[in-house]
Protein backbone atom coordinates (compact mmCIF):
# COMPACT_ATOMS: atom_id res chain seq x y z
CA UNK A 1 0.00 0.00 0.00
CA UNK A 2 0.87 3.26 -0.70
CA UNK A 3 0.24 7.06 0.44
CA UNK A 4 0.74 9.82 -2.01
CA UNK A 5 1.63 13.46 -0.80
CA UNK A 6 1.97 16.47 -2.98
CA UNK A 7 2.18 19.63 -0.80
CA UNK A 8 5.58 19.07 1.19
CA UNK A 9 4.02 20.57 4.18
CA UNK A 10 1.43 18.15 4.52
CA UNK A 11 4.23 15.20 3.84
CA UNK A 12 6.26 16.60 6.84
CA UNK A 13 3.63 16.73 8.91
CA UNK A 14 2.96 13.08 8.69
CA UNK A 15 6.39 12.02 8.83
CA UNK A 16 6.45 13.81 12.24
CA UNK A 17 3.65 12.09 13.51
CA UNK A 18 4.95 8.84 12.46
CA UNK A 19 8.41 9.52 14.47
CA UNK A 20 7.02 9.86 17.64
CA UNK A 21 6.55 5.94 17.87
CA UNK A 22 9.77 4.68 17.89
CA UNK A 23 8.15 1.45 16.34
CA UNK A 24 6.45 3.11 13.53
CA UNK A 25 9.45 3.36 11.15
CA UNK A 26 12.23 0.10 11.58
CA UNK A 27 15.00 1.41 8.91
CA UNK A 28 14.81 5.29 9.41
CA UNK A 29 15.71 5.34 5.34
CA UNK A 30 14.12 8.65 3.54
CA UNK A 31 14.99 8.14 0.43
CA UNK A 32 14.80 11.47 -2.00
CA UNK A 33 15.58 11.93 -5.66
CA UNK A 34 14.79 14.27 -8.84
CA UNK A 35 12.77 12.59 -11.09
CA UNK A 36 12.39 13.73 -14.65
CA UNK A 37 9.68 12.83 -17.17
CA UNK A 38 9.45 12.96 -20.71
CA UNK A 39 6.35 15.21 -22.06
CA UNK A 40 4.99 13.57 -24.77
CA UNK A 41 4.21 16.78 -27.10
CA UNK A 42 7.50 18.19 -26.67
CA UNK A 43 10.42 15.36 -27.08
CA UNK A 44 12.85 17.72 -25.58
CA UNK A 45 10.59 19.42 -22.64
CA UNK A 46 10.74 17.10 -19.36
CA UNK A 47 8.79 17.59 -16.08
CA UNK A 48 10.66 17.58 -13.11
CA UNK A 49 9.50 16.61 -9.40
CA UNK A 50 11.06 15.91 -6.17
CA UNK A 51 10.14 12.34 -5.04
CA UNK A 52 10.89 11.03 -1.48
CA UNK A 53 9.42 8.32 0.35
CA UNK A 54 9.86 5.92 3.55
CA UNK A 55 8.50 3.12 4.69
CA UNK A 56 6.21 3.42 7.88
CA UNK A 57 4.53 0.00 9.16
CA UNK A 58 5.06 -1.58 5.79
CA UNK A 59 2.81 0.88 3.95
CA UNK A 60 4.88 3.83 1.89
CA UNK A 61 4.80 7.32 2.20
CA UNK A 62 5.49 9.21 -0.41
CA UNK A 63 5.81 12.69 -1.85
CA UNK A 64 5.63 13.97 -5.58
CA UNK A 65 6.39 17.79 -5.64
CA UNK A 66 6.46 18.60 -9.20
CA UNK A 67 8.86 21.80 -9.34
CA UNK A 68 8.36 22.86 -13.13
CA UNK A 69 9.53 21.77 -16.66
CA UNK A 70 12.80 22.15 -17.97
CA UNK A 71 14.08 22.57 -21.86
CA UNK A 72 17.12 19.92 -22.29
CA UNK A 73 19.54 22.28 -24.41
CA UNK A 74 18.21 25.12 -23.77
CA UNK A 75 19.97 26.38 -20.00
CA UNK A 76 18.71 30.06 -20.40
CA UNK A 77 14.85 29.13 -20.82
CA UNK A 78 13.46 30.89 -17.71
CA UNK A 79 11.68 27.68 -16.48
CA UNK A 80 15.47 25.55 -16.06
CA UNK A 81 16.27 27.92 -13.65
CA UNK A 82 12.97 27.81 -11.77
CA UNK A 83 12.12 24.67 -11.51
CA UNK A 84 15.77 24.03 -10.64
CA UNK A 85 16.11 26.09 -7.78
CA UNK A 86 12.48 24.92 -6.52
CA UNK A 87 13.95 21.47 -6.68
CA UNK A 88 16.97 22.77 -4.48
CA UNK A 89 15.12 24.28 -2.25
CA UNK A 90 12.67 21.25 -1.60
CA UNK A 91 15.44 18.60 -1.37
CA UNK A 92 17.21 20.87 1.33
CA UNK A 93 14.00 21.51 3.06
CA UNK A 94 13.66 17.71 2.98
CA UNK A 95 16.61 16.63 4.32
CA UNK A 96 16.57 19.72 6.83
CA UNK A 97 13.51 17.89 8.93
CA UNK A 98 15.31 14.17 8.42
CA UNK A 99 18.09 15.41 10.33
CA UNK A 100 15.99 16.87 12.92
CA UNK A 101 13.63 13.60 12.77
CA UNK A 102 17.01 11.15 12.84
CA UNK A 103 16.23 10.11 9.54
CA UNK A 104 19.20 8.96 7.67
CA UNK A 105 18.95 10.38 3.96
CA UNK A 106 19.79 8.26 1.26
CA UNK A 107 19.10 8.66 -2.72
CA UNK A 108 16.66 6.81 -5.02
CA UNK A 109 13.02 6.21 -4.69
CA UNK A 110 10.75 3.07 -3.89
CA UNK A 111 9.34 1.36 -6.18
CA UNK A 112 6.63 -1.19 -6.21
């Protein structure tokens, strides 16, 4: 089973919850990653959201935080920069809260 978050806030929140039982969460593991998708209409245009997710009594939670789209060969489209820095700014506020939560942070996403 899985839970799906989208607002960051909301994804926090939960994982706070979860840490105050000691039981809730065996491997401490958030993993976080960019994840880029291909848009179909536009070969070269790909989306690009934040994914992070850890496992909490063998159901995971997980957050998609889609940051923008970004032009592959094109670095000074306004959107690379954008959706970039958003992307920055949600990993660090990620990993921010794992180190307060003694999470240990870790790259990649799960998969089912």
């Amino acid at each position: 089973m899985k839970v799906v978050f989208n607002v960051v806030s909301e994804f926090l929140e939960e994982l706070r919850l979860e840490a105050q039982d000691p039981e809730a969460i065996a491997e401490r593991v958030l993993r976080i990653t960019n994840l880029y998708q291909g848009v179909k209409e536009l070969p070269a245009l790909q989306s690009l959201t934040v994914v992070a997710g850890i496992v909490v009594r063998g159901t995971l939670l997980e957050l998609r935080s889609y940051c923008g789209d970004v032009m592959h060969g094109a670095p000074e489209w306004p959107s690379n920069k954008d959706a970039r820095v958003k992307a920055t700014e949600t990993v660090d506020w990620l990993k921010s809260e794992a180190v307060q939560l003694r999470f240990t942070v870790r790259k990649g996403m799960y998969s089912e």
